[in-house]
Structure formats: C-alpha cells, structure tokens
C-alpha atoms as a PDB file:
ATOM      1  CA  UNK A   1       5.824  19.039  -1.981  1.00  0.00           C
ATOM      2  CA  UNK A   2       4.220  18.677  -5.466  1.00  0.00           C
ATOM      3  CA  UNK A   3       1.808  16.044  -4.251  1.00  0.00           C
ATOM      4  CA  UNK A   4       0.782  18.386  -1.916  1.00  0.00           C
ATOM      5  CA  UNK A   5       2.832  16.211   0.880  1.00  0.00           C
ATOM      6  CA  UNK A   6       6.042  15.377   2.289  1.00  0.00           C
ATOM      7  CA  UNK A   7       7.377  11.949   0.706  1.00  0.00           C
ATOM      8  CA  UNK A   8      10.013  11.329   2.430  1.00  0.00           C
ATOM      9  CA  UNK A   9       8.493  12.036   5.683  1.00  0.00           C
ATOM     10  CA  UNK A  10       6.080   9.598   4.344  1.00  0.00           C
ATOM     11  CA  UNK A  11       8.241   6.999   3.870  1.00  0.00           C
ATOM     12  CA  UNK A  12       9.824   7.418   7.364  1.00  0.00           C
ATOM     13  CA  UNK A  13       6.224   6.715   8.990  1.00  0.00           C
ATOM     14  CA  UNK A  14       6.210   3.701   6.563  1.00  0.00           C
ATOM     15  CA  UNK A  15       9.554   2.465   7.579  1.00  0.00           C
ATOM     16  CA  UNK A  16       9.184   3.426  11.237  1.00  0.00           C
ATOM     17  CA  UNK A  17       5.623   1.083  11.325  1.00  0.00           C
ATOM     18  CA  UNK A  18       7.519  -1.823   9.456  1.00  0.00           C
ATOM     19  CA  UNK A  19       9.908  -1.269  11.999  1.00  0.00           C
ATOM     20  CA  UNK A  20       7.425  -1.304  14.825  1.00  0.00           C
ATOM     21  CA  UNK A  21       5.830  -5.034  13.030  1.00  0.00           C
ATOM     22  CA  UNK A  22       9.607  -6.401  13.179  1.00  0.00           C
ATOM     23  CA  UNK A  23      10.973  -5.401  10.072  1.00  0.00           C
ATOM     24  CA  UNK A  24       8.992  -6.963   8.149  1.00  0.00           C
ATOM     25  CA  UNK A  25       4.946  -6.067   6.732  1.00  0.00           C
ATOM     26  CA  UNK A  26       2.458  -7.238   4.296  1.00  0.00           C
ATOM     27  CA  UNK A  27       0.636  -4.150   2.754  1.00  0.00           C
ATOM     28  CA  UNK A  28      -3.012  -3.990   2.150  1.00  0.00           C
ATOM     29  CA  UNK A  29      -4.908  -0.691   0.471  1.00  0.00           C
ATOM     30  CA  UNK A  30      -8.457  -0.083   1.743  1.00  0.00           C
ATOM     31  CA  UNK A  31     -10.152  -2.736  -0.688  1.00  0.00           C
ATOM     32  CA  UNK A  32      -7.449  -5.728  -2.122  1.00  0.00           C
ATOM     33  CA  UNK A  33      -3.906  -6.091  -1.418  1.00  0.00           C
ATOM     34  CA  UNK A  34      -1.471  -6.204  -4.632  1.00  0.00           C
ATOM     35  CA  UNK A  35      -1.092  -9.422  -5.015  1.00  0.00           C
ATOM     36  CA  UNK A  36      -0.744  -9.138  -8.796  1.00  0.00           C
ATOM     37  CA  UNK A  37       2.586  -7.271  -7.869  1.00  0.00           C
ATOM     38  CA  UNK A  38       4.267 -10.126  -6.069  1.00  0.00           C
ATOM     39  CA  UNK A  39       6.955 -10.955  -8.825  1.00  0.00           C
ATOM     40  CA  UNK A  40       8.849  -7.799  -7.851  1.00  0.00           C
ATOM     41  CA  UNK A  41       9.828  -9.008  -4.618  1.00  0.00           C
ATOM     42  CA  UNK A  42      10.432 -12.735  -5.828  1.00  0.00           C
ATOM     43  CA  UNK A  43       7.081 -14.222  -5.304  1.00  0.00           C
ATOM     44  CA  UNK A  44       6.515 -12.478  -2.075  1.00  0.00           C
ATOM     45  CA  UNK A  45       4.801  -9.887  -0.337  1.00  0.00           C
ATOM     46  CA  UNK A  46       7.109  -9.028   2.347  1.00  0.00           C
ATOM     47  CA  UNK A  47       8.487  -5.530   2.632  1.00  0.00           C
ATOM     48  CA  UNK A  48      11.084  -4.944   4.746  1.00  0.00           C
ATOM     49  CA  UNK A  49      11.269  -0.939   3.594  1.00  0.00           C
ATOM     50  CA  UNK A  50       8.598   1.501   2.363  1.00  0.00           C
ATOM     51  CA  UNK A  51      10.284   1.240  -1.042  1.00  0.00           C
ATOM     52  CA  UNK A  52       8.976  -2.277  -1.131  1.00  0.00           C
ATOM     53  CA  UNK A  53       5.401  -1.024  -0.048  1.00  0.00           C
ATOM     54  CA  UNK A  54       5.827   1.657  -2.547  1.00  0.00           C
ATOM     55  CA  UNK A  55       6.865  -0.360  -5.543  1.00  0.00           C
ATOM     56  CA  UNK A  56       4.506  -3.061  -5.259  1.00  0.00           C
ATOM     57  CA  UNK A  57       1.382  -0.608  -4.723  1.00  0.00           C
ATOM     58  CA  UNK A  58       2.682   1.548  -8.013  1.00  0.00           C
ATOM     59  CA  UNK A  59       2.817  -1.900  -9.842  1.00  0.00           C
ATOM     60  CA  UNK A  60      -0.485  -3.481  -9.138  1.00  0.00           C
ATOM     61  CA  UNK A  61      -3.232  -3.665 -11.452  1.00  0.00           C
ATOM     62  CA  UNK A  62      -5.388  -4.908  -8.342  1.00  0.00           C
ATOM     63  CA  UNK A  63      -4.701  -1.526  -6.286  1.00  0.00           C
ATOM     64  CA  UNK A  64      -4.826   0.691  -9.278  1.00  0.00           C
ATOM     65  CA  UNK A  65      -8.646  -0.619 -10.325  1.00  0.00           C
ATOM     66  CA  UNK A  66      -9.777   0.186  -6.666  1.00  0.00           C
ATOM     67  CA  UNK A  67      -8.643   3.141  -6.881  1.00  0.00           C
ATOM     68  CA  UNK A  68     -10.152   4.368 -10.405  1.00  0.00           C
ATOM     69  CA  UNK A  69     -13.585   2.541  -8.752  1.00  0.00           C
ATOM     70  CA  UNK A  70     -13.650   3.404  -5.207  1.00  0.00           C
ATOM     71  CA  UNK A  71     -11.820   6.892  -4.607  1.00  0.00           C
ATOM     72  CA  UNK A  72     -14.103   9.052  -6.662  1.00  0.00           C
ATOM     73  CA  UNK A  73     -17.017   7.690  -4.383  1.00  0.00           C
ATOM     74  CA  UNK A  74     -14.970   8.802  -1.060  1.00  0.00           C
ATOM     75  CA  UNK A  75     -14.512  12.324  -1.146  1.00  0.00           C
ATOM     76  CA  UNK A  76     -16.792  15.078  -0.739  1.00  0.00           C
ATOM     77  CA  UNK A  77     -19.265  16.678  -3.676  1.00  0.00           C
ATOM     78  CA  UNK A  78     -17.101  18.636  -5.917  1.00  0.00           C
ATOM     79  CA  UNK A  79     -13.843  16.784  -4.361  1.00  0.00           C
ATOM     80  CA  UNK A  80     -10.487  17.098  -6.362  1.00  0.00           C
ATOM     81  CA  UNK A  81      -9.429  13.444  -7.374  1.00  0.00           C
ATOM     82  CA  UNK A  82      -5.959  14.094  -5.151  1.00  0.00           C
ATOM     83  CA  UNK A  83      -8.816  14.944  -1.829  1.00  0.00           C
ATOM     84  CA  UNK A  84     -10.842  11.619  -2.861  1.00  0.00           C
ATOM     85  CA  UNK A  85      -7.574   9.691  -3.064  1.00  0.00           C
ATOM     86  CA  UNK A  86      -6.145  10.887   0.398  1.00  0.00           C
ATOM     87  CA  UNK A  87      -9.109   8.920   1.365  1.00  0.00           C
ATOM     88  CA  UNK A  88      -7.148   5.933   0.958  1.00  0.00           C
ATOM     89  CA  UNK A  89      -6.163   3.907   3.648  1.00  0.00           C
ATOM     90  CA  UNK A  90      -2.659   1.951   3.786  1.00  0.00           C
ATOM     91  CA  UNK A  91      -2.601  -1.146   6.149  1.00  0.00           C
ATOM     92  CA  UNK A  92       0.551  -2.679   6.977  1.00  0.00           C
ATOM     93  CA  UNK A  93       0.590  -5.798   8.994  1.00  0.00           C
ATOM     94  CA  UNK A  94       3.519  -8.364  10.831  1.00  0.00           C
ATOM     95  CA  UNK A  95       4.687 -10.348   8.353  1.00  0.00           C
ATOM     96  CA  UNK A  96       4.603 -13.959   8.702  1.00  0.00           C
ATOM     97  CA  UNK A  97       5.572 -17.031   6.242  1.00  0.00           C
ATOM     98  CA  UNK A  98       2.488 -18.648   5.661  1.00  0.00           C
ATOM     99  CA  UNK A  99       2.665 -22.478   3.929  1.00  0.00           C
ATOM    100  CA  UNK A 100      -0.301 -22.365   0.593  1.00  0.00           C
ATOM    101  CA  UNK A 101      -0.670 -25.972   1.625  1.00  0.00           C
ATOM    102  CA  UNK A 102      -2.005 -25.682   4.741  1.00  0.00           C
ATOM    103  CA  UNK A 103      -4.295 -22.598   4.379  1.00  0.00           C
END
C-alpha cells in the first residue's frame, strides 16, 4: 500500500464497472478525457480492462495538466498533494462506436 491504497483492489472496481457498462468504457477524469493518449489503444478510446484506463490516463498530457492545475485547488488548507489528488474523480462510461462524420 505505498500509495496509501490498495491497487489491485482498485483495479477490480475498475474492471468490475467496465464490466457492469458491457465490457467496454470510455474514461473521463474530472476536467478532459485523454484524448491525447488514444494511439496506445490504436486510435481508440475503448478500454475493455482497467489496464487500458490505467495506461491511457498515465500517458496523457491532457489529464496530467489538469491535474498539476486543478488538484492543488481541491483539497483542504495545508492538504498533502496525494489528499488534493484523491479529489479526483474517474468517470467511466458504455462505450459506443461513434462515426466523426456524423457528429
């Protein structure tokens, strides 16, 4: 528990609620979605596993400025950076294929 949390048990809720959307999920932090991440799922946002959720969060430059600006503004007075991130909110909805075109 070095991040002060279990991560596997967090990665079961993350798998059980892409489970729940049927099987597949498009994630969304608090403030953007990471978008800029795509390319590591071939183009795509759809995560089928909470290592998909995982790796496109840890690879986005979208999610990791929102964090840097937002989370210190969340927590508390005197709020450890780890309390103001926990503040974070990870939405995961049902994945469907939309067509660009016809947005």
């Amino acid at each position: 528990a070095a991040f002060g949390f279990d991560v596997q048990a967090l990665f079961a809720q993350i798998d059980a609620a892409i489970a729940r959307l049927g099987g597949a999920a498009f994630p969304k932090l608090n403030w953007s979605a990471p978008r800029d991440a795509a390319w590591l799922l071939g183009g795509t946002m759809r995560c089928a596993c909470a290592r998909d959720v995982v790796s496109l969060l840890k690879c986005s430059q979208h999610v990791a400025h929102d964090l840097r600006e937002h989370a210190p503004h969340l927590g508390p007075p005197g709020a450890t950076e780890p309390a103001r991130a926990s503040r974070s909110v990870l939405a995961l909805r049902r994945w469907c294929e939309l067509n660009p075109a016809r947005e």
